[in-house]
Protein backbone atom coordinates (compact mmCIF):
# COMPACT_ATOMS: atom_id res chain seq x y z
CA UNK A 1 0.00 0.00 0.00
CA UNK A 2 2.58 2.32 0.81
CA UNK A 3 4.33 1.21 -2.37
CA UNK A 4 1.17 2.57 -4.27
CA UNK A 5 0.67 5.30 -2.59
CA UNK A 6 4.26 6.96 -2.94
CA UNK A 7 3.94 6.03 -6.85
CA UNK A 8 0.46 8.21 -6.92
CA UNK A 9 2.02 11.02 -4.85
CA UNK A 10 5.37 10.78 -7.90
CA UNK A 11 2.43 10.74 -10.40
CA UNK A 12 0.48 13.68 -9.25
CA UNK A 13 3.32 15.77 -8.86
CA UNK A 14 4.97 15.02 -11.91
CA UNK A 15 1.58 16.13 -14.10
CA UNK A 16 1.42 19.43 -12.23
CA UNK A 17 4.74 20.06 -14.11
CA UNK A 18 3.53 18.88 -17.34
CA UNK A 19 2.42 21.65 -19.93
CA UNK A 20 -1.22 21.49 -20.72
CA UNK A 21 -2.51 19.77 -23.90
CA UNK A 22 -5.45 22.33 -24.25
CA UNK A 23 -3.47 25.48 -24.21
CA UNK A 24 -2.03 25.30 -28.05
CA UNK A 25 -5.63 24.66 -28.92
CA UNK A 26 -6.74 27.66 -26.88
CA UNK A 27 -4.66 29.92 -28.56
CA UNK A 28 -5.32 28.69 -32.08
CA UNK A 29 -9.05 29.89 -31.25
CA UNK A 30 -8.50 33.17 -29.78
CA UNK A 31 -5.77 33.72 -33.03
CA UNK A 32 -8.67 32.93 -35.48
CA UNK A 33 -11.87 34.89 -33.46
CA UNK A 34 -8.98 38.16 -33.23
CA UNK A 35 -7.97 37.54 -36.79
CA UNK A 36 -11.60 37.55 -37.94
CA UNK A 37 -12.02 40.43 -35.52
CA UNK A 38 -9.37 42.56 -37.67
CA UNK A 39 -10.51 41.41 -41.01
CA UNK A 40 -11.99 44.37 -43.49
CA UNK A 41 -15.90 43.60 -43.58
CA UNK A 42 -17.05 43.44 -47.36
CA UNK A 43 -19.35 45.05 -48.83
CA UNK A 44 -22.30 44.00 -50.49
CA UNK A 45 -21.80 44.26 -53.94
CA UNK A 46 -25.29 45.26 -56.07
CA UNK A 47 -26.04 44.77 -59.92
CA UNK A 48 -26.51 47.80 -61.46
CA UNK A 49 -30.44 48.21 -62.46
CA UNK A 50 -30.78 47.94 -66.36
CA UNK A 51 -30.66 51.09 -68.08
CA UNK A 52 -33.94 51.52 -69.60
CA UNK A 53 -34.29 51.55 -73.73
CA UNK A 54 -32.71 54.74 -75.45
CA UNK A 55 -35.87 54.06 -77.79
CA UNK A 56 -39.77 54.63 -77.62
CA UNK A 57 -42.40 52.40 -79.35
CA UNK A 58 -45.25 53.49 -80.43
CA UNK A 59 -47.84 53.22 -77.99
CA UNK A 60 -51.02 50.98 -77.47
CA UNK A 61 -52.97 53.96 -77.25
CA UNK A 62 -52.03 55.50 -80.43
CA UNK A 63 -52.26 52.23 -82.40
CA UNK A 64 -55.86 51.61 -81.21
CA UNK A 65 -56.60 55.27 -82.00
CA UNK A 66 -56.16 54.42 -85.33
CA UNK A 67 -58.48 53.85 -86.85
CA UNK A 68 -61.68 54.27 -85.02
CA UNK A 69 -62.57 50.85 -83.91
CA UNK A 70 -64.88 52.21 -81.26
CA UNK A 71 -67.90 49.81 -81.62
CA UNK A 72 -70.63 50.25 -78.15
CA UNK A 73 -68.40 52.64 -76.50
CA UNK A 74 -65.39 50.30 -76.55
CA UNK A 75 -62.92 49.77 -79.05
CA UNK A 76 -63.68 46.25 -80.75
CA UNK A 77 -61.90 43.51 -79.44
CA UNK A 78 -63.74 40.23 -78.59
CA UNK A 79 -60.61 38.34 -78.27
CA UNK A 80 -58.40 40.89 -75.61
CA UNK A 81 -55.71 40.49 -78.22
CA UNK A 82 -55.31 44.24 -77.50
CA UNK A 83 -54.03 43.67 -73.88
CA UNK A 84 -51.57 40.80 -74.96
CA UNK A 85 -47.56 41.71 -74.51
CA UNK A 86 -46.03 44.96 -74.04
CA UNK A 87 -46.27 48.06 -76.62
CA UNK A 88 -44.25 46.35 -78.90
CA UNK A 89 -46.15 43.36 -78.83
CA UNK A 90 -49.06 45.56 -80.10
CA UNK A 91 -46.80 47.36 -83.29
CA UNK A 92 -46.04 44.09 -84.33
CA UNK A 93 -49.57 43.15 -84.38
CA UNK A 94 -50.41 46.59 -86.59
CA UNK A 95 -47.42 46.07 -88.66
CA UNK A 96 -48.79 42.33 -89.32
CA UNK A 97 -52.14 43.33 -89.82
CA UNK A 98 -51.43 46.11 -92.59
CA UNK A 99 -49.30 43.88 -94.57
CA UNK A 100 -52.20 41.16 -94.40
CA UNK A 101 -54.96 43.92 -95.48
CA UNK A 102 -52.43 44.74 -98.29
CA UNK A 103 -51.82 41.26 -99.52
CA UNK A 104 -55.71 40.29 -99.15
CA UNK A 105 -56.47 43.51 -101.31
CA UNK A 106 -54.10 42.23 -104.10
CA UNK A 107 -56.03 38.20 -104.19
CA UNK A 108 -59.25 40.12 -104.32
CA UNK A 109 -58.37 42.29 -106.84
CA UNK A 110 -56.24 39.38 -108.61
CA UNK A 111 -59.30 37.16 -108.16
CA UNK A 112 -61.95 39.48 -109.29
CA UNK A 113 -60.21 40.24 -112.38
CA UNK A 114 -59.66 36.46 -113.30
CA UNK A 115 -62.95 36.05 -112.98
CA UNK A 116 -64.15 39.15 -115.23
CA UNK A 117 -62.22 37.25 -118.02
CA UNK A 118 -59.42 39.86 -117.75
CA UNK A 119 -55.99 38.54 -119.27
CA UNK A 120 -52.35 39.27 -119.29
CA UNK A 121 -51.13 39.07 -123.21
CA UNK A 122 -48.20 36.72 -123.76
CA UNK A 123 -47.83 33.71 -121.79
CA UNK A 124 -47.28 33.11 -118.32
CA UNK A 125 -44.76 30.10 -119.10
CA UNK A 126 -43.56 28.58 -121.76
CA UNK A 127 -46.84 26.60 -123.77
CA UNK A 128 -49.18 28.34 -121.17
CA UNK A 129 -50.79 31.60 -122.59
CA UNK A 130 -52.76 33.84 -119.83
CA UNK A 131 -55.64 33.74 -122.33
CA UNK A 132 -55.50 30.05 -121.68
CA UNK A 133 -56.20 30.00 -117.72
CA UNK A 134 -59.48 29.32 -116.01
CA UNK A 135 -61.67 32.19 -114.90
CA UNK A 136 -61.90 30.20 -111.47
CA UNK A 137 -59.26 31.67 -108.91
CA UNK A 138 -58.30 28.03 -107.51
CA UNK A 139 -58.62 26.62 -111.31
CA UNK A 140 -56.42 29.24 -111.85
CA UNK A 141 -54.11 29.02 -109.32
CA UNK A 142 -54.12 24.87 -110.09
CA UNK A 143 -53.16 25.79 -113.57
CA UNK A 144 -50.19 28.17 -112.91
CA UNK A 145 -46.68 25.49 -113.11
CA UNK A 146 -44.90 24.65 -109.89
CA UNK A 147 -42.11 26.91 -110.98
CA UNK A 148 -44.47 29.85 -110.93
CA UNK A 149 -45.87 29.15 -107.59
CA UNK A 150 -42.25 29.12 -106.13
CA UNK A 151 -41.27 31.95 -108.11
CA UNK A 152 -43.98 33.99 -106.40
CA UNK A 153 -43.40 32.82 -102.79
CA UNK A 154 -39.48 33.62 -103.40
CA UNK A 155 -40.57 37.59 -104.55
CA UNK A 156 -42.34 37.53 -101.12
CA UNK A 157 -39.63 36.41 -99.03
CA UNK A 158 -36.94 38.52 -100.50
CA UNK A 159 -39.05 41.22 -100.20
CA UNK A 160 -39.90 40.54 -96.35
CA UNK A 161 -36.20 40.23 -96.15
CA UNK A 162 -35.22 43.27 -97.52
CA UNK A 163 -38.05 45.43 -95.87
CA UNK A 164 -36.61 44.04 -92.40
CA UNK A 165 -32.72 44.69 -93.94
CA UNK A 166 -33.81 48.28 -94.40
CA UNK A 167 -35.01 49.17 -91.23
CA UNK A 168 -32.30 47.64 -89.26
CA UNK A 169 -30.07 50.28 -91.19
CA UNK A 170 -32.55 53.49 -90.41
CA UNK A 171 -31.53 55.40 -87.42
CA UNK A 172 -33.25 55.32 -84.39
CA UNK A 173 -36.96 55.67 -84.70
CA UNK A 174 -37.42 54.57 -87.98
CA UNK A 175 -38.19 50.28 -87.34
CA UNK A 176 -41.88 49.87 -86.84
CA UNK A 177 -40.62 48.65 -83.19
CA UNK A 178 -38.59 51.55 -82.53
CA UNK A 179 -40.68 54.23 -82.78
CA UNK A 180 -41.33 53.86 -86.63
CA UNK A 181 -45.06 53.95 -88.09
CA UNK A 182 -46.02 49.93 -88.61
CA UNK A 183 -47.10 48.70 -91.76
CA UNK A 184 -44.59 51.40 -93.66
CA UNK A 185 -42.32 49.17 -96.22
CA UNK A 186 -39.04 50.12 -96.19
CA UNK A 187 -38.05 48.34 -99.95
CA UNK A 188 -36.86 51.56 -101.46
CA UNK A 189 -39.30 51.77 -104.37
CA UNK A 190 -42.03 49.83 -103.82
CA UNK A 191 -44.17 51.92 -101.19
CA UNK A 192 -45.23 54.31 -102.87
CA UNK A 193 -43.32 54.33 -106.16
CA UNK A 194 -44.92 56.91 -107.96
CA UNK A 195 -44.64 59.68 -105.00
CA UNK A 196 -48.68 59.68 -104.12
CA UNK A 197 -48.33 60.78 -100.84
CA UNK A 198 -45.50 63.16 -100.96
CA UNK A 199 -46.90 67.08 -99.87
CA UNK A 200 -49.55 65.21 -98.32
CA UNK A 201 -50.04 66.91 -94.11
CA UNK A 202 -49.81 64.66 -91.40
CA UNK A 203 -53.53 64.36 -90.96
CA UNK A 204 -54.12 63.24 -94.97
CA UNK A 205 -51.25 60.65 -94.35
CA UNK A 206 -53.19 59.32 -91.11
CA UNK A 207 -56.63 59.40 -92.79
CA UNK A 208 -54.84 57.76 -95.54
CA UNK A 209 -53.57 54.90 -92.99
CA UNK A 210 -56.70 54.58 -91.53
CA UNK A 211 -58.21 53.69 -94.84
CA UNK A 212 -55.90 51.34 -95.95
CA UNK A 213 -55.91 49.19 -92.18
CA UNK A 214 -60.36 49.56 -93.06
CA UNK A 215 -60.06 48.00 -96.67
CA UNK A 216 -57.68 45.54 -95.45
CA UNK A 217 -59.83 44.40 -93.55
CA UNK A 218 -62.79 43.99 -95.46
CA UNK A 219 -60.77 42.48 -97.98
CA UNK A 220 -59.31 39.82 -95.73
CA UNK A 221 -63.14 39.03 -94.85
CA UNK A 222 -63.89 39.14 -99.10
CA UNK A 223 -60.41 36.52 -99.97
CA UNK A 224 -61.69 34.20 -97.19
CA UNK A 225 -65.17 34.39 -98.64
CA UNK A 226 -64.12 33.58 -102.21
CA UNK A 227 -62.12 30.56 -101.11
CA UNK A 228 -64.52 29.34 -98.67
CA UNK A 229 -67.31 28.93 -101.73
CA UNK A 230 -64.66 27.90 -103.95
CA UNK A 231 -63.82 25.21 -101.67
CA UNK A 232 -67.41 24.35 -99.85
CA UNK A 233 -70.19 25.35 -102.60
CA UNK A 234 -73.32 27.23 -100.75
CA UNK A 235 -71.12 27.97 -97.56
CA UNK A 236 -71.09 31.38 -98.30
CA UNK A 237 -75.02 33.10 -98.64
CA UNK A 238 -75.52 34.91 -101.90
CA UNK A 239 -72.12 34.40 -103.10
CA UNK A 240 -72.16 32.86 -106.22
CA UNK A 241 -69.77 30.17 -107.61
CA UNK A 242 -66.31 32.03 -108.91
């Protein structure tokens, strides 16, 4: 016993001398909170708002001024395709709509005079005079070659390309989406080619607009008709077979 208790006394006095495990460990944390202490606090660093468009579109309220679509009080639009998108949303929608009227007053006009018995002299291709096509529109159409078809399509495109080419190269303001009046064709020469509204004021050019968008119209309603009784005899009242 005595044996075991001088060895505890050695033991306990010994450890008193011993350095302390925990103290390196102690001092590594007070190091890092006084480190973290000194460190520079960063700041916040916020993404600059985006700088609004240098352009302006033409609005919703001057497109649906134009013309007067005010049918009951309210401007006519069954649908609410009027509150669809954002201003340019709505120029597209005019620019579209214009171009439409335009190309429905040409197949009218095309149709009606096919049907009056009104020809072209010459031929349209080679072993196909005009003289010899059907007063029907779709006869007509049927009859015209493959080659003519694409030929026609291609003059479309190119000019759709080019109208779009020529805007991107006006200054600011002029694209239909930029400020520019919609439905204006930019294909130097072919709006307008023999100068009918130049000296015209401001409110003859709008009047003039607002004409054109009204026969557009009724001539998209006319086209349909003519194919729709082309297509489905006696679908259309009154209108006779053509």
């Amino acid at each position: 016993m005595k044996i075991i208790a001088t060895l505890t006394l050695l033991f306990a006095s010994a450890s008193a001398f011993a350095p302390s495990t925990f103290a390196p460990a102690a001092r590594v944390l007070r190091m890092a909170d006084d480190a973290e202490a000194e460190a520079p606090v960063e700041e916040e660093v916020v993404a600059p708002e985006p700088a609004a468009p240098a352009y302006t579109c033409v609005s919703k309220s001057a497109i649906l001024a134009e013309p007067n679509t005010l049918e009951v009080g309210s401007v006519w639009d069954p649908l609410g395709l009027s509150e669809l998108g954002s201003d340019e949303t709505l120029a597209w929608f005019r620019h579209a709509e214009v171009k439409h009227g335009r190309v429905a007053m040409a197949a009218f006009v095309g149709w009606w005079a096919v049907g009056a018995g009104l020809r072209f002299p010459g031929e349209l291709a080679h072993g196909l005079d005009f003289a010899a096509i059907p007063s029907k529109g779709l006869a007509a159409w049927d009859a015209t070659p493959g080659w003519g078809k694409a030929q026609m399509l291609i003059l479309a495109g190119l000019i759709e390309f080019h109208d779009e080419l020529f805007y991107s190269r006006r200054a600011e303001g002029g694209h239909y989406l930029r400020g520019g009046t919609p439905g204006k064709n930019m294909v130097p020469g072919l709006y307008d080619p023999i100068g009918l509204s130049a000296g015209k004021s401001e409110e003859a050019l709008a009047r003039g607009r607002s004409v054109e968008i009204k026969n557009g119209r009724l001539a998209m309603i006319g086209i349909a008709g003519l194919w729709f009784t082309s297509v489905v005899p006696g679908s259309v009242p009154f209108q006779p077979d053509c």
